[in-house]
PDB file of N, CA and C in Angstrom:
ATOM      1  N   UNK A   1     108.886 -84.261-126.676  1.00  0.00           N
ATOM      2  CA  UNK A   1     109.554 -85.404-126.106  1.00  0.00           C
ATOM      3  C   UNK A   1     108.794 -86.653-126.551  1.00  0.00           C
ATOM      4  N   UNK A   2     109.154 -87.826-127.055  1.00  0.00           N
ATOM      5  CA  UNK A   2     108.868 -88.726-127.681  1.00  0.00           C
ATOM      6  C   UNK A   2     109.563 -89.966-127.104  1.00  0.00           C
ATOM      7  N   UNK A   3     109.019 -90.301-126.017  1.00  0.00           N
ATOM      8  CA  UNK A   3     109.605 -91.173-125.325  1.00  0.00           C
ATOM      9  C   UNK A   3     108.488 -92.418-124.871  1.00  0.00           C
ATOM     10  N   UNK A   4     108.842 -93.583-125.312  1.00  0.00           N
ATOM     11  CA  UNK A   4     108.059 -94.766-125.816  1.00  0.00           C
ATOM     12  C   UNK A   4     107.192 -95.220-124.502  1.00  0.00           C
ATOM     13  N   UNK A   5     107.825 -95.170-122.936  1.00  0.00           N
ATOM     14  CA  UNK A   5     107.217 -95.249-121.556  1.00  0.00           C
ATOM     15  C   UNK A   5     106.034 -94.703-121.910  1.00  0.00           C
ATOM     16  N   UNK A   6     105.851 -93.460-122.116  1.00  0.00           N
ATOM     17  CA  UNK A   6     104.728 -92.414-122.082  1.00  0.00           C
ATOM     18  C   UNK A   6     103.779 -92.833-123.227  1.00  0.00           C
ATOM     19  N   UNK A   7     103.502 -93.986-124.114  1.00  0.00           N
ATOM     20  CA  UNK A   7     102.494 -94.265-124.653  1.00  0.00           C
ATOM     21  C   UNK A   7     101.857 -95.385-124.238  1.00  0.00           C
ATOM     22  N   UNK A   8     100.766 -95.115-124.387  1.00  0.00           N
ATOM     23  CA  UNK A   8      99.879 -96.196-123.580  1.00  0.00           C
ATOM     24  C   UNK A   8     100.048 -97.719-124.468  1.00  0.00           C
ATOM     25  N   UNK A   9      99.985 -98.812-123.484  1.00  0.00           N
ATOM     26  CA  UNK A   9     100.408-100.091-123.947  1.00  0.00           C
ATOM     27  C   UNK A   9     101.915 -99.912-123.970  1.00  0.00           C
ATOM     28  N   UNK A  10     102.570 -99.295-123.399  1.00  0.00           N
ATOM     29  CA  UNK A  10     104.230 -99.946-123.572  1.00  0.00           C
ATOM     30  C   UNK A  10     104.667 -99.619-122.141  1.00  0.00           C
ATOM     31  N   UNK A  11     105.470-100.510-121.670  1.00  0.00           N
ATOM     32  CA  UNK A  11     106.232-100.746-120.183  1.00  0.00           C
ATOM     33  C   UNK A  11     105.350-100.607-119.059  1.00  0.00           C
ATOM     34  N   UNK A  12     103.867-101.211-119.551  1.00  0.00           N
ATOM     35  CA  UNK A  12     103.076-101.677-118.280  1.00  0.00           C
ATOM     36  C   UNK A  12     103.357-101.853-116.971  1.00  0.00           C
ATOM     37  N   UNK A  13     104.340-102.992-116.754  1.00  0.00           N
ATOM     38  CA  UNK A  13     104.607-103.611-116.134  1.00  0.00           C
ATOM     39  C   UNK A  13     105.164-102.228-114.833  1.00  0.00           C
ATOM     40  N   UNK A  14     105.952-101.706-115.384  1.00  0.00           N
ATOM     41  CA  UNK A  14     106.836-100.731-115.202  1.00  0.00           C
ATOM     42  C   UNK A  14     106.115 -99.187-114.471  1.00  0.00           C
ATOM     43  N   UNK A  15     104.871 -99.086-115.181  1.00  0.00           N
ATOM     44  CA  UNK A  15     104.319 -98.186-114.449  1.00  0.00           C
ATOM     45  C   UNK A  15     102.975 -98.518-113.609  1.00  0.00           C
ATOM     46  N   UNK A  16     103.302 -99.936-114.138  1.00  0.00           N
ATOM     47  CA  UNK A  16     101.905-100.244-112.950  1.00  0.00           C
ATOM     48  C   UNK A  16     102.754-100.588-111.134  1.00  0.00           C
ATOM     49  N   UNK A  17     104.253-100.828-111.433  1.00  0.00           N
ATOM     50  CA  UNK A  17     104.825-101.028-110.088  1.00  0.00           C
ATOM     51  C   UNK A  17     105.114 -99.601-109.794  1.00  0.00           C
ATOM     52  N   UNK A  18     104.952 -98.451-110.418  1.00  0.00           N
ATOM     53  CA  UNK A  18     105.002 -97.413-109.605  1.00  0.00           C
ATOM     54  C   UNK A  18     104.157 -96.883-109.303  1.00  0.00           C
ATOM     55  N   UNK A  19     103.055 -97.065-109.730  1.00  0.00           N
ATOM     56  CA  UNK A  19     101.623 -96.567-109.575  1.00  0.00           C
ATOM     57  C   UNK A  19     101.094 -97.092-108.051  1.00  0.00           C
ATOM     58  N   UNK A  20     101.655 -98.647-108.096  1.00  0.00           N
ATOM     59  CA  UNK A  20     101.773 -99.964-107.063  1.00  0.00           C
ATOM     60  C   UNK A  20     102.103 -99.467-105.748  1.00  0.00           C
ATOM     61  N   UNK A  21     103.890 -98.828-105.951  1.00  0.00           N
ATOM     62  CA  UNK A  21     104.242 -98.378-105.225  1.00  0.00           C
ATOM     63  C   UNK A  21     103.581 -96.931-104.085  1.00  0.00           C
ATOM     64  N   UNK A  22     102.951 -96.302-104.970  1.00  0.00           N
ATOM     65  CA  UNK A  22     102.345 -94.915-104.628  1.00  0.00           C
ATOM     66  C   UNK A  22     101.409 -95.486-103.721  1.00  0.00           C
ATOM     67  N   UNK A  23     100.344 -96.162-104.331  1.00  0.00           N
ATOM     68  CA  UNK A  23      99.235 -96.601-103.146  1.00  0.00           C
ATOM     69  C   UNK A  23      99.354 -97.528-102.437  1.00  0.00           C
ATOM     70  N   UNK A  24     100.728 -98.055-102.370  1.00  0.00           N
ATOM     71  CA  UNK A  24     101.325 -97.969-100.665  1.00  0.00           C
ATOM     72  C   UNK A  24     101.687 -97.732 -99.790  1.00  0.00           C
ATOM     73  N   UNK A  25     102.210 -96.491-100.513  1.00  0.00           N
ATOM     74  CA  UNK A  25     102.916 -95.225 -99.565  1.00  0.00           C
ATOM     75  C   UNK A  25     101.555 -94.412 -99.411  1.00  0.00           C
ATOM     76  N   UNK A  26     100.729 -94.280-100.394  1.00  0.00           N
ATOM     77  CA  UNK A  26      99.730 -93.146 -99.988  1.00  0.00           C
ATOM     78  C   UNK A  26      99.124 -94.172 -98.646  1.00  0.00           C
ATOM     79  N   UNK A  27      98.555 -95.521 -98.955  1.00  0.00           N
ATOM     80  CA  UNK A  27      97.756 -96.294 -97.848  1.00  0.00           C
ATOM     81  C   UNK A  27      98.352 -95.727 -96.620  1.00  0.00           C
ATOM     82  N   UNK A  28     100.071 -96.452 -96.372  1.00  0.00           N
ATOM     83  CA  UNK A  28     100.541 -96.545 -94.939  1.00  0.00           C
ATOM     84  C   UNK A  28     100.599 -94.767 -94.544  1.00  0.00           C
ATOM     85  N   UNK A  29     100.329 -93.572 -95.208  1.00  0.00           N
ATOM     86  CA  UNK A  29     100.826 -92.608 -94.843  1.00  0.00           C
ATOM     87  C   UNK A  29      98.952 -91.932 -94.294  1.00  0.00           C
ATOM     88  N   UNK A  30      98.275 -92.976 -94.436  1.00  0.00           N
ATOM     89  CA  UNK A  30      96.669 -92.556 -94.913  1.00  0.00           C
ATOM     90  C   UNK A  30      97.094 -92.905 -93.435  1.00  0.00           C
ATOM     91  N   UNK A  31      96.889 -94.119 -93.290  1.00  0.00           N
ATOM     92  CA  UNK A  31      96.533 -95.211 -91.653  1.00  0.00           C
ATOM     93  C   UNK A  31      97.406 -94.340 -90.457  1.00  0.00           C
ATOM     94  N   UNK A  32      98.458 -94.065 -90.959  1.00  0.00           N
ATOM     95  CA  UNK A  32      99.556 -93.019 -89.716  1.00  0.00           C
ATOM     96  C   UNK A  32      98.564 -92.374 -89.448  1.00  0.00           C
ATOM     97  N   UNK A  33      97.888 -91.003 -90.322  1.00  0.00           N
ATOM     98  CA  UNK A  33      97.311 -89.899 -90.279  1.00  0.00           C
ATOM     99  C   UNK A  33      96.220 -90.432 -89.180  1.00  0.00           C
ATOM    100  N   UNK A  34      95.548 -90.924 -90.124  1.00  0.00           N
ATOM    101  CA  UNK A  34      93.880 -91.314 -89.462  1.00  0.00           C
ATOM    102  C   UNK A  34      94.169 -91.786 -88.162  1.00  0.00           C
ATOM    103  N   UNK A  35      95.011 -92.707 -87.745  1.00  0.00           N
ATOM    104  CA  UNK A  35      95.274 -92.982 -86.102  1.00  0.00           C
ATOM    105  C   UNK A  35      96.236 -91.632 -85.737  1.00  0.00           C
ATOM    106  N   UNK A  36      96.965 -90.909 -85.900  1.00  0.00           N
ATOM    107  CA  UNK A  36      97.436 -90.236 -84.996  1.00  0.00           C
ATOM    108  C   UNK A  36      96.103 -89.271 -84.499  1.00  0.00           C
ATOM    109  N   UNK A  37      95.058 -88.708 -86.335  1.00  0.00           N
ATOM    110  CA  UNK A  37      93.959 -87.510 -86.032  1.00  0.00           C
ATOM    111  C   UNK A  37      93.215 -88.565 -84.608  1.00  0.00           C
ATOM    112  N   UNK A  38      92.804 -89.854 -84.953  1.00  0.00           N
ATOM    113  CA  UNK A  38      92.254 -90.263 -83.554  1.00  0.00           C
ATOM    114  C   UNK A  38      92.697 -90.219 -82.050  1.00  0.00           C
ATOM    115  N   UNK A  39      94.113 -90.340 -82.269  1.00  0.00           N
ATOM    116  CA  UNK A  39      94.924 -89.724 -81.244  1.00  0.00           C
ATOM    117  C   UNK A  39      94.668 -88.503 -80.402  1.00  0.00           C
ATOM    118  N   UNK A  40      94.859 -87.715 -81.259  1.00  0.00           N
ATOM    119  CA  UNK A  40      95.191 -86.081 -80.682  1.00  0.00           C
ATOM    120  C   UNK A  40      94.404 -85.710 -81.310  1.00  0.00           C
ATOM    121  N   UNK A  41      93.441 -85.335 -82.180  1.00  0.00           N
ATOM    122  CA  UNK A  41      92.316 -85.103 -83.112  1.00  0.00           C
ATOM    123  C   UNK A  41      92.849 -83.459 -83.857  1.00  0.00           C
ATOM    124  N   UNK A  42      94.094 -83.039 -84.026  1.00  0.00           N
ATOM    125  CA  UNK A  42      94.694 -82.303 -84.360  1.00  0.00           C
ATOM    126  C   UNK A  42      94.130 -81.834 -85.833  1.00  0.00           C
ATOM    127  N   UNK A  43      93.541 -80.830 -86.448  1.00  0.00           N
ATOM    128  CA  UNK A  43      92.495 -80.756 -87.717  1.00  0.00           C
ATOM    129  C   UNK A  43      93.499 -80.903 -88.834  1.00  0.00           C
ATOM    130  N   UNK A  44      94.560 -80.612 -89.073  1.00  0.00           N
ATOM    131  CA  UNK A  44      95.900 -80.919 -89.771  1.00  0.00           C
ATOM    132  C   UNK A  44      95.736 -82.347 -90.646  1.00  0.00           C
ATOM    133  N   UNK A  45      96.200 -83.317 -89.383  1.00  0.00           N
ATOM    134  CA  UNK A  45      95.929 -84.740 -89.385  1.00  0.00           C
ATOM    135  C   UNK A  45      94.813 -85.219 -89.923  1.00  0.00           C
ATOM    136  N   UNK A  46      93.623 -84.756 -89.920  1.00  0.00           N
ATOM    137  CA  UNK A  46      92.234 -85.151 -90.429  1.00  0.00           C
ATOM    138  C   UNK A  46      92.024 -84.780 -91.607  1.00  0.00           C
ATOM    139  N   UNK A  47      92.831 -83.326 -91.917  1.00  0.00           N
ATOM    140  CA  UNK A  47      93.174 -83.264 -93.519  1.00  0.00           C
ATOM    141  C   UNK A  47      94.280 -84.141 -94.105  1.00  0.00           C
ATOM    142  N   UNK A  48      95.110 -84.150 -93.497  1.00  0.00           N
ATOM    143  CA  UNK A  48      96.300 -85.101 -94.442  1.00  0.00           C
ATOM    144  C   UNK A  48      95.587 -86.464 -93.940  1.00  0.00           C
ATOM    145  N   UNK A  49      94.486 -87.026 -93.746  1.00  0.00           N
ATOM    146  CA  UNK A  49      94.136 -88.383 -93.525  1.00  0.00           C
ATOM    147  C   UNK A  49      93.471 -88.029 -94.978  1.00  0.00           C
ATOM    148  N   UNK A  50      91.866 -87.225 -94.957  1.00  0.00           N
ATOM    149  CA  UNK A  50      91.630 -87.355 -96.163  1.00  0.00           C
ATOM    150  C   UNK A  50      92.269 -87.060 -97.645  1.00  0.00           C
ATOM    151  N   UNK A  51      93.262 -85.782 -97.804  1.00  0.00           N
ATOM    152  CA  UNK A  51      94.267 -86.105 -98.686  1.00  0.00           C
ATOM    153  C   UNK A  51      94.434 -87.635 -99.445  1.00  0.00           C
ATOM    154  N   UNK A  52      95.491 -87.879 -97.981  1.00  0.00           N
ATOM    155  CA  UNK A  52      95.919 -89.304 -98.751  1.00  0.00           C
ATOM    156  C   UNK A  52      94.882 -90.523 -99.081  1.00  0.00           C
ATOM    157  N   UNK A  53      93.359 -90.426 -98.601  1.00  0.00           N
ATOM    158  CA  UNK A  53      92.376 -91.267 -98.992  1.00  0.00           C
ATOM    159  C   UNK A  53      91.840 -91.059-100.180  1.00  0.00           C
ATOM    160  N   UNK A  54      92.090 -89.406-100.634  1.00  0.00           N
ATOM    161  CA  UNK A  54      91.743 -89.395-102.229  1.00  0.00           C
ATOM    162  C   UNK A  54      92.470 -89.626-102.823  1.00  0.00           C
ATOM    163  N   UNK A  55      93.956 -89.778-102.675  1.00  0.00           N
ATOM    164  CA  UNK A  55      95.370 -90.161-103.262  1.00  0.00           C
ATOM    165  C   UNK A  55      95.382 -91.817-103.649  1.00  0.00           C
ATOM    166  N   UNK A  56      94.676 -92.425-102.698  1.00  0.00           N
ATOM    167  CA  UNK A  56      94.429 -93.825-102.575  1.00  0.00           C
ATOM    168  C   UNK A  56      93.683 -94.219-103.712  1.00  0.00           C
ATOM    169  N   UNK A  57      92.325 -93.853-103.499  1.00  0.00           N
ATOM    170  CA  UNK A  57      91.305 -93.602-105.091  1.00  0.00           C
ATOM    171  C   UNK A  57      92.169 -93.293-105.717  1.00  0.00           C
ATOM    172  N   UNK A  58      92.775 -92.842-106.258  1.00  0.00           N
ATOM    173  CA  UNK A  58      93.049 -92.249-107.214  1.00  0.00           C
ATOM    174  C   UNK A  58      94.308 -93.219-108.128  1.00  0.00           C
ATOM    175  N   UNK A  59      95.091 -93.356-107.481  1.00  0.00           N
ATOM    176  CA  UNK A  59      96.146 -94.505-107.489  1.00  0.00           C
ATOM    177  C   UNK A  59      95.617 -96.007-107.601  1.00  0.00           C
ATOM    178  N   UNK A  60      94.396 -96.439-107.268  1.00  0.00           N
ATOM    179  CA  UNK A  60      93.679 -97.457-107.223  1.00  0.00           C
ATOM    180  C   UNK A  60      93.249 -97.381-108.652  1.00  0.00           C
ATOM    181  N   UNK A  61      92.852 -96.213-109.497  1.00  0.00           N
ATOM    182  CA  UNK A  61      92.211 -96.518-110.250  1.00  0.00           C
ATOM    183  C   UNK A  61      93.801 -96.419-111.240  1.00  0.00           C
ATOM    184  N   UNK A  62      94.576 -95.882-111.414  1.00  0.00           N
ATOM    185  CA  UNK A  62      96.008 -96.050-112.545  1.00  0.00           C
ATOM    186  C   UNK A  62      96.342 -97.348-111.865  1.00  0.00           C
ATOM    187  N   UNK A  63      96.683 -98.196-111.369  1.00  0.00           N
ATOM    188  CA  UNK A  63      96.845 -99.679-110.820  1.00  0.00           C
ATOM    189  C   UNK A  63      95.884-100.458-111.660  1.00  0.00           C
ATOM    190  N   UNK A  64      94.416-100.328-111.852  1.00  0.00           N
ATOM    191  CA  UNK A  64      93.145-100.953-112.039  1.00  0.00           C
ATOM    192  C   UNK A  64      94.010-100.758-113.452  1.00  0.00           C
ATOM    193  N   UNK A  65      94.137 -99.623-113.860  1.00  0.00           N
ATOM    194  CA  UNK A  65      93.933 -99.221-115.611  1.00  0.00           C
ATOM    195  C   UNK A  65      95.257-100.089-116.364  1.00  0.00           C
ATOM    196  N   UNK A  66      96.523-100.155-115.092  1.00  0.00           N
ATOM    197  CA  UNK A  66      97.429-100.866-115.827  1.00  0.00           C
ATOM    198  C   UNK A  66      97.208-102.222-115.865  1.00  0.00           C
ATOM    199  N   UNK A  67      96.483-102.477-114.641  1.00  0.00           N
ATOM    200  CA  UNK A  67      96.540-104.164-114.659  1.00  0.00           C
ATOM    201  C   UNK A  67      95.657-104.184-116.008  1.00  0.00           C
ATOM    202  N   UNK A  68      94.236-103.882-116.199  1.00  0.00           N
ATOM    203  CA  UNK A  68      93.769-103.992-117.806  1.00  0.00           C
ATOM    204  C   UNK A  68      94.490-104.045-118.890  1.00  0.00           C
ATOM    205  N   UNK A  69      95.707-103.108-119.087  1.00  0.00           N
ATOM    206  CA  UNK A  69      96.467-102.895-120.094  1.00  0.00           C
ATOM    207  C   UNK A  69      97.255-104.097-120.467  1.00  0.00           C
ATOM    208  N   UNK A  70      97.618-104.734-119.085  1.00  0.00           N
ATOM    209  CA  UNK A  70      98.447-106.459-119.320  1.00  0.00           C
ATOM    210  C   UNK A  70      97.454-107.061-119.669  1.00  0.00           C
ATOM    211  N   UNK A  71      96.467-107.299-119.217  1.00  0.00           N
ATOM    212  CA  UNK A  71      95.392-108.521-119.353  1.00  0.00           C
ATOM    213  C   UNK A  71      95.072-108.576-120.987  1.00  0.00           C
ATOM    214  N   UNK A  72      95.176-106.963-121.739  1.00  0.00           N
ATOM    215  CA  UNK A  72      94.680-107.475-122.873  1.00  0.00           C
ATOM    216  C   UNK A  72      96.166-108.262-123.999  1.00  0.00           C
ATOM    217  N   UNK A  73      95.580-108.974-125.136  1.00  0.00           N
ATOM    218  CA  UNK A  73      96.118-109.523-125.702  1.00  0.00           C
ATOM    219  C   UNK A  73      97.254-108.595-126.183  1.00  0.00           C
ATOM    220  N   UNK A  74      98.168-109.026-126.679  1.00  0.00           N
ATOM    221  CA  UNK A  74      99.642-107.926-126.993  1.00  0.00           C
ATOM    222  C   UNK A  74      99.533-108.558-128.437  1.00  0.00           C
ATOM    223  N   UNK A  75      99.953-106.598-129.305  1.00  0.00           N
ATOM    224  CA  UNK A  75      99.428-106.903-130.757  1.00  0.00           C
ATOM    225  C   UNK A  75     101.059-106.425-131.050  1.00  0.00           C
ATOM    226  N   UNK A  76     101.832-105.288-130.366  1.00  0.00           N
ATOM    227  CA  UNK A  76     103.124-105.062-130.824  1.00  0.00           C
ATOM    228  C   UNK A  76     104.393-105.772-130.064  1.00  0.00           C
ATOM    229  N   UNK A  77     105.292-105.719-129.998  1.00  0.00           N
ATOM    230  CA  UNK A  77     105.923-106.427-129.357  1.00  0.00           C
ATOM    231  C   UNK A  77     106.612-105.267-128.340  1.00  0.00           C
ATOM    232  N   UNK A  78     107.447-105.314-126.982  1.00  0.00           N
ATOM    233  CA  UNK A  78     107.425-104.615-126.158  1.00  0.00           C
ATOM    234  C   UNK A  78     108.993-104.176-126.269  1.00  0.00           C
ATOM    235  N   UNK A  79     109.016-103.230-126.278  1.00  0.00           N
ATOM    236  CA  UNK A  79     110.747-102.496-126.143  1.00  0.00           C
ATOM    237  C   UNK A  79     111.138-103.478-124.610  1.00  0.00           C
ATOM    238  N   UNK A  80     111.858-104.022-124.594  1.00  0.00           N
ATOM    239  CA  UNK A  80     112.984-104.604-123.776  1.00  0.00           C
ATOM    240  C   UNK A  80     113.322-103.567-122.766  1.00  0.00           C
ATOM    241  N   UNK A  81     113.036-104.033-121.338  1.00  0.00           N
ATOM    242  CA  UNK A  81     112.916-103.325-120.048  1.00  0.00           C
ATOM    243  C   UNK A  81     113.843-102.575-119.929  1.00  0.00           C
ATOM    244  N   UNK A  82     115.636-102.831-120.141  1.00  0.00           N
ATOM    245  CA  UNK A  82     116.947-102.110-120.431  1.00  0.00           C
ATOM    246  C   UNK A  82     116.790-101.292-121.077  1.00  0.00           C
ATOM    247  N   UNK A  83     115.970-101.331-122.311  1.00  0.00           N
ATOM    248  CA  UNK A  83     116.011 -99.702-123.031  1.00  0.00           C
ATOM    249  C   UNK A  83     115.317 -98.765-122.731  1.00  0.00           C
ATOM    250  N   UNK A  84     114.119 -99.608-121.802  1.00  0.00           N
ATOM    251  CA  UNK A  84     113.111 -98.857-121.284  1.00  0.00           C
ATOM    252  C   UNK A  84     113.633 -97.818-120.029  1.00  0.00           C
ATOM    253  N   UNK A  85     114.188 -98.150-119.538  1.00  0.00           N
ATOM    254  CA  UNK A  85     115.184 -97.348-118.448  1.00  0.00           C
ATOM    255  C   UNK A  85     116.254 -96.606-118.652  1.00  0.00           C
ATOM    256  N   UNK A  86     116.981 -97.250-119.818  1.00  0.00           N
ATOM    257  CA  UNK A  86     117.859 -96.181-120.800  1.00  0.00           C
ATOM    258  C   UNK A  86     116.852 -94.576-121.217  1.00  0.00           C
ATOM    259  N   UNK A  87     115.703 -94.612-121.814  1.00  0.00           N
ATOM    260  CA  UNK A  87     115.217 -93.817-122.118  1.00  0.00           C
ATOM    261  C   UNK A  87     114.626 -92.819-120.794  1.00  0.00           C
ATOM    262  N   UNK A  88     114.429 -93.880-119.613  1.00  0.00           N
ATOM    263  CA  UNK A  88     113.510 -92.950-118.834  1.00  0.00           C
ATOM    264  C   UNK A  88     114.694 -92.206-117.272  1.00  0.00           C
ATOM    265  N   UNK A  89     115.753 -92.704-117.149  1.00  0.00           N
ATOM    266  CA  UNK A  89     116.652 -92.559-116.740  1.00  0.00           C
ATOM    267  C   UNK A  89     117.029 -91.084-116.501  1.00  0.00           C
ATOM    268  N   UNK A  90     117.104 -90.365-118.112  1.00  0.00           N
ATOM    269  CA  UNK A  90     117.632 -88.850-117.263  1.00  0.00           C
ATOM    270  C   UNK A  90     116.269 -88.281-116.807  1.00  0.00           C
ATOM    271  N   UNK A  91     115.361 -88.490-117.235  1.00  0.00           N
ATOM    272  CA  UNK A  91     113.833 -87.864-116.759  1.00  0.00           C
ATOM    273  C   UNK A  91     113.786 -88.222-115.125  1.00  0.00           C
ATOM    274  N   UNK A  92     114.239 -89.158-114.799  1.00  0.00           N
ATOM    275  CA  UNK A  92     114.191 -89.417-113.362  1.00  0.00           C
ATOM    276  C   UNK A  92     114.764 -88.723-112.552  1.00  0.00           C
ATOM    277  N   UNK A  93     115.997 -88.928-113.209  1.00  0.00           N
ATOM    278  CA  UNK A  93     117.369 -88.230-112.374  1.00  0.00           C
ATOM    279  C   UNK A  93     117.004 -86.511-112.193  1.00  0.00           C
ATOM    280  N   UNK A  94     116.690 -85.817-113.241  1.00  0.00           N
ATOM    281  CA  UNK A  94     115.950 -84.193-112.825  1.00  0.00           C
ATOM    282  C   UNK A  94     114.791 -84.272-111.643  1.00  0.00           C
ATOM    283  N   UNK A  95     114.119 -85.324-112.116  1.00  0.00           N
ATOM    284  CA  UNK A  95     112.808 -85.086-111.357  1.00  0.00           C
ATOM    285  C   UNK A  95     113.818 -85.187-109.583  1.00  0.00           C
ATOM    286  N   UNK A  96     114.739 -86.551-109.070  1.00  0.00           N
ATOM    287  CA  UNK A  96     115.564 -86.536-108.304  1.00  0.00           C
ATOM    288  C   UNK A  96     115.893 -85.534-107.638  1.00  0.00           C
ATOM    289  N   UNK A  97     116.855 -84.838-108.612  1.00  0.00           N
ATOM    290  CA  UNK A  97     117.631 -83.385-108.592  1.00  0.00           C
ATOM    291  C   UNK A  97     116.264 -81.884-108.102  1.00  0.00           C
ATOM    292  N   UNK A  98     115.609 -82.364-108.922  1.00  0.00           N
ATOM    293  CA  UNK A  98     114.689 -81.451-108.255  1.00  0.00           C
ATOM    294  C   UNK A  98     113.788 -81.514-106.656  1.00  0.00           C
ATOM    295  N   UNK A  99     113.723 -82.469-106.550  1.00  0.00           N
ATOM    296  CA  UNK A  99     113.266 -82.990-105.146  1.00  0.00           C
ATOM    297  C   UNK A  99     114.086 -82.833-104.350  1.00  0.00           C
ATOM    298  N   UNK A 100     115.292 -83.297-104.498  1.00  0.00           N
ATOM    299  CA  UNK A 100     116.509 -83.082-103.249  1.00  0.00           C
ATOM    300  C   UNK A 100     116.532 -80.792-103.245  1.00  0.00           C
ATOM    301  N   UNK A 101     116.467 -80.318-104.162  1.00  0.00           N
ATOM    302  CA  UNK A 101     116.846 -78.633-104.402  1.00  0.00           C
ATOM    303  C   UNK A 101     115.467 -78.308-103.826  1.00  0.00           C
ATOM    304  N   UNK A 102     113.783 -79.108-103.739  1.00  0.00           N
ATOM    305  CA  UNK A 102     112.978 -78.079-103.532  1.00  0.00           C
ATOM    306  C   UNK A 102     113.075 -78.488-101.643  1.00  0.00           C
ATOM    307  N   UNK A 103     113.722 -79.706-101.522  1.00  0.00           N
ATOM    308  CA  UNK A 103     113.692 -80.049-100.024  1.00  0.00           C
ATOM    309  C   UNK A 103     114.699 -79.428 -99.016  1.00  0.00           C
ATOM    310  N   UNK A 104     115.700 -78.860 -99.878  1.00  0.00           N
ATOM    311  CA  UNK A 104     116.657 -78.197 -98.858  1.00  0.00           C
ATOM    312  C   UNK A 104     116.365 -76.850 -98.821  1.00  0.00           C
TER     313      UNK A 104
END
């Protein structure tokens, strides 16, 4: 598969807002955990707190790596965001399809 997203330096922008996205969902799903484990101190909760705190690291650092990737100077010119989604589009839609089939 040869698909232009997946090389480094192209549609930055694009995977640094999903990367973006993740360690916000990992954060707010971290802070639930950690106050409910303080709550009820349920050992479950104290694992899915730390889970999502290494999820956090972890996502912090692909965020860190994309924002670098903008900052440096641009030597090729960038496939146009429309094609960029043209290409990444059916890859989504399975990944979709598969999430809705492993959830029911």
């Amino acid at each position: 598969m040869d698909m232009k997203v997946l090389k480094c330096g192209n549609c930055e922008e694009l995977k640094l807002g999903v990367h973006a996205m993740a360690l916000g969902l990992a954060a707010l799903c971290g802070a639930y955990n950690a106050a409910a484990w303080l709550s009820r101190r349920e050992r479950h909760l104290a694992v899915n707190a730390m889970l999502y705190t290494a999820l956090i690291a972890f996502e912090h650092q692909h965020v860190t790596h994309h924002i670098a990737e903008l900052r440096q100077p641009m030597t090729l010119p960038q496939q146009p965001v429309a094609e960029t989604l043209v290409e990444v589009a059916p890859a989504v839609a399975v990944a979709v399809i598969a999430v809705g089939d492993i959830a029911a």
